[in-house]
Structure formats: C-alpha cells, structure tokens
Protein backbone atom coordinates (compact mmCIF):
# COMPACT_ATOMS: atom_id res chain seq x y z
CA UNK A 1 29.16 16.61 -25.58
CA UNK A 2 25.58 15.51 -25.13
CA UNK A 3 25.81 12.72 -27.49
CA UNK A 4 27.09 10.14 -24.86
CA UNK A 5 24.21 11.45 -22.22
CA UNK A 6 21.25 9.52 -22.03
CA UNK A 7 17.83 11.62 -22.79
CA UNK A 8 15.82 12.48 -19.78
CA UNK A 9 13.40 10.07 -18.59
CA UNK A 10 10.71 11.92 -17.88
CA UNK A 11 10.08 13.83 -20.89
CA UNK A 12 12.76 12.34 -22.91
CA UNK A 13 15.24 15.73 -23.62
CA UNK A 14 18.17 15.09 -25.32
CA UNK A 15 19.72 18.20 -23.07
CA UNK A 16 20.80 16.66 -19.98
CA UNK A 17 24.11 17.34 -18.30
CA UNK A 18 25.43 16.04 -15.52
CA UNK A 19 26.15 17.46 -12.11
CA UNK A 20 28.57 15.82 -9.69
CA UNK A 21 26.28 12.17 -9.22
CA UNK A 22 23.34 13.21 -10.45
CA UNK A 23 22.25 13.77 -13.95
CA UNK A 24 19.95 17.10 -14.78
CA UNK A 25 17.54 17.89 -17.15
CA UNK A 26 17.07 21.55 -17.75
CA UNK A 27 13.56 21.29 -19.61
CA UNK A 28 11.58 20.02 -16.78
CA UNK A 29 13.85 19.85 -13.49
CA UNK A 30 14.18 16.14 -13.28
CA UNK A 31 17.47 14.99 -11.45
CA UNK A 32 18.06 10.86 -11.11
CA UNK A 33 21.24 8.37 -10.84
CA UNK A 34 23.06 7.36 -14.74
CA UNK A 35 22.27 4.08 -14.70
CA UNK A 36 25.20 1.87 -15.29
CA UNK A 37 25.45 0.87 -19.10
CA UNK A 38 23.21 2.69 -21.84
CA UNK A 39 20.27 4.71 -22.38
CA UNK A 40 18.10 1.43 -22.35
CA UNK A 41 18.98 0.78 -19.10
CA UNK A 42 18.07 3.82 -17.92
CA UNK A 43 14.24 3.83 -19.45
CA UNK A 44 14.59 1.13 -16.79
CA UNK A 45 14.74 3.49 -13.70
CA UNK A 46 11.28 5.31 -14.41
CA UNK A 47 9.31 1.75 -13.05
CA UNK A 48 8.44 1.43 -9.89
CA UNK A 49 6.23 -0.96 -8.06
CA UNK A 50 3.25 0.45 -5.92
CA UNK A 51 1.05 -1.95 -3.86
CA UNK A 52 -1.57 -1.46 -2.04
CA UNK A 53 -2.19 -2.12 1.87
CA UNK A 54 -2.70 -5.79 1.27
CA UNK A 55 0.69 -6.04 -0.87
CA UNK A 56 -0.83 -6.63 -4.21
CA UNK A 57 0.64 -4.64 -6.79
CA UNK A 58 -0.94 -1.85 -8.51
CA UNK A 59 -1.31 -0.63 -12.05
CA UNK A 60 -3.06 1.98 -13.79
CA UNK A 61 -6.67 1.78 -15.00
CA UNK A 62 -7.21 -0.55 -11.45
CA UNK A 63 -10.36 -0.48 -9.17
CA UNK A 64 -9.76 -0.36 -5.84
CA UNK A 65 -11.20 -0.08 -2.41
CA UNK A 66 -10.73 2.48 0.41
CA UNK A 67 -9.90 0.44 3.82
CA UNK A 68 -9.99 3.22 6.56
CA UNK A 69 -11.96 6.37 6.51
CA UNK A 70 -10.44 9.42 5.20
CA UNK A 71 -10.79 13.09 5.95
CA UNK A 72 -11.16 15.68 3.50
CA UNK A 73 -10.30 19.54 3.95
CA UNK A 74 -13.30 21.47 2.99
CA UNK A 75 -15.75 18.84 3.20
CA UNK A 76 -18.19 17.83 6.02
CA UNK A 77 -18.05 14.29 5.61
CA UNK A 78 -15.35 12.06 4.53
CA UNK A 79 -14.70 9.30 2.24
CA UNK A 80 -16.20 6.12 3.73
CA UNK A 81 -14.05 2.98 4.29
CA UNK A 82 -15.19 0.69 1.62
CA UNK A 83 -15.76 3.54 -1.13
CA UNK A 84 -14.63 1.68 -4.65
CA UNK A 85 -12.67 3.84 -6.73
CA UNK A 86 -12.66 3.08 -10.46
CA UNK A 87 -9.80 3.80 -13.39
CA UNK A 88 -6.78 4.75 -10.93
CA UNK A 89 -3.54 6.46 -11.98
CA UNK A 90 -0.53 5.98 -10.38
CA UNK A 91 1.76 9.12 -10.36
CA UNK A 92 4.30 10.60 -8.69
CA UNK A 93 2.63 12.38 -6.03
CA UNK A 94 3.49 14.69 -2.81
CA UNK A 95 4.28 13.82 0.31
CA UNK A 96 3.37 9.91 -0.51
CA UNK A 97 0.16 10.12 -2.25
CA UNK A 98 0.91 8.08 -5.79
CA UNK A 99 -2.73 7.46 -7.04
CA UNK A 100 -4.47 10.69 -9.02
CA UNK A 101 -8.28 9.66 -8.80
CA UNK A 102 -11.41 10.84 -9.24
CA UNK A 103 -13.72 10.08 -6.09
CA UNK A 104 -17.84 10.43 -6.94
CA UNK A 105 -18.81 13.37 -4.55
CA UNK A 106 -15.42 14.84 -4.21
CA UNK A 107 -13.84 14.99 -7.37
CA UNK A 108 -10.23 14.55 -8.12
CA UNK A 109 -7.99 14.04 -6.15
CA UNK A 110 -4.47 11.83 -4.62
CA UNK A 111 -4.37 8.93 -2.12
CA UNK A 112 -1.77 7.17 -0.83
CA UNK A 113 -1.34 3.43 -1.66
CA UNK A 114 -1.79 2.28 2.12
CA UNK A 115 -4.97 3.09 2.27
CA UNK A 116 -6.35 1.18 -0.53
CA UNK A 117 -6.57 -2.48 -1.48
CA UNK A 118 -6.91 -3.72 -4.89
CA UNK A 119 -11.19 -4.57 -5.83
C-alpha cells in the first residue's frame, strides 16, 4: 500500500499515509500537500525562499545585520540595531521567527527575517 506514497520530507519515512488532502507521517507529525507527479517532485516542496527586510534572499551560513532594536525577555538591555550576526540558520520557526542564531551576549536564539538585512 505504501509503495506508491512518497517518503516524508522531513525525515524521509517511508510510512506515510494519507488523510483526506493531506499526506501524514506518523514518525515525526509532518502533514503537507502530494505534490502532483512523483516523489521527486515532492523533495521539491521542502524549499522555500526567506529574504530579509531589504528583499535579498537568504541562505544558511549568511551574516547579517539587525535593522531595528529588539527586546529580549530576561535581559536588561536589548539587541542593538546594527548588531552583525554571523553563520545563520534558517529553520522552521514559531510564530514567524525562521533564523536559529547565536547572538554574542545572549546566546541562541530565533529572529524573524524582517528584522534583518543581509551584511
């Protein structure tokens, strides 16, 4: 039955069933759209395009700049606009942060793409 499903693309399980639209994967949760056509096609629907403020595109490993300054829970000062942040990730974040960072003086931690621009 699961020979014609296409493997998860997010951890790439081969058990994934479908459910009405969607397809599910039971390993880690993920639920997306079958892409029309085969599993090739659907390695396609994992890329996405972030850019920054400016509209540059982002990629991982990127330096960029904080334009506006932030406020941090638990700290007494913020991060600064124009505070360069080196190596970024781009994940799949909450509530609109996609970049997983690590911030000298803070630590790690998520931004959201509109507040950066590329260095």
């Amino acid at each position: 039955m699961s020979d014609n499903l296409p493997p998860c693309p997010q951890c790439s399980s081969e058990y994934t069933y479908e459910m009405n639209a969607l397809m599910v994967c039971p390993e880690c949760g993920h639920e997306w759209v079958p892409a029309e056509g085969d599993s090739a096609a659907s390695a396609g629907v994992g890329e996405r395009v972030i850019k920054d403020a400016v509209g540059n595109v982002l990629n991982d490993g990127d330096t960029v700049t904080v334009i506006k300054a932030l406020k941090v829970k638990g700290s007494v000062s913020g991060i600064k606009a124009g505070t360069k942040v080196r190596n970024i990730r781009l994940v799949d974040g909450v509530d609109g942060h996609d970049i997983d960072c690590r911030i000298e003086g803070f630590g790690a931690m998520q931004l959201k793409s509109s507040v950066v621009k590329k260095a």
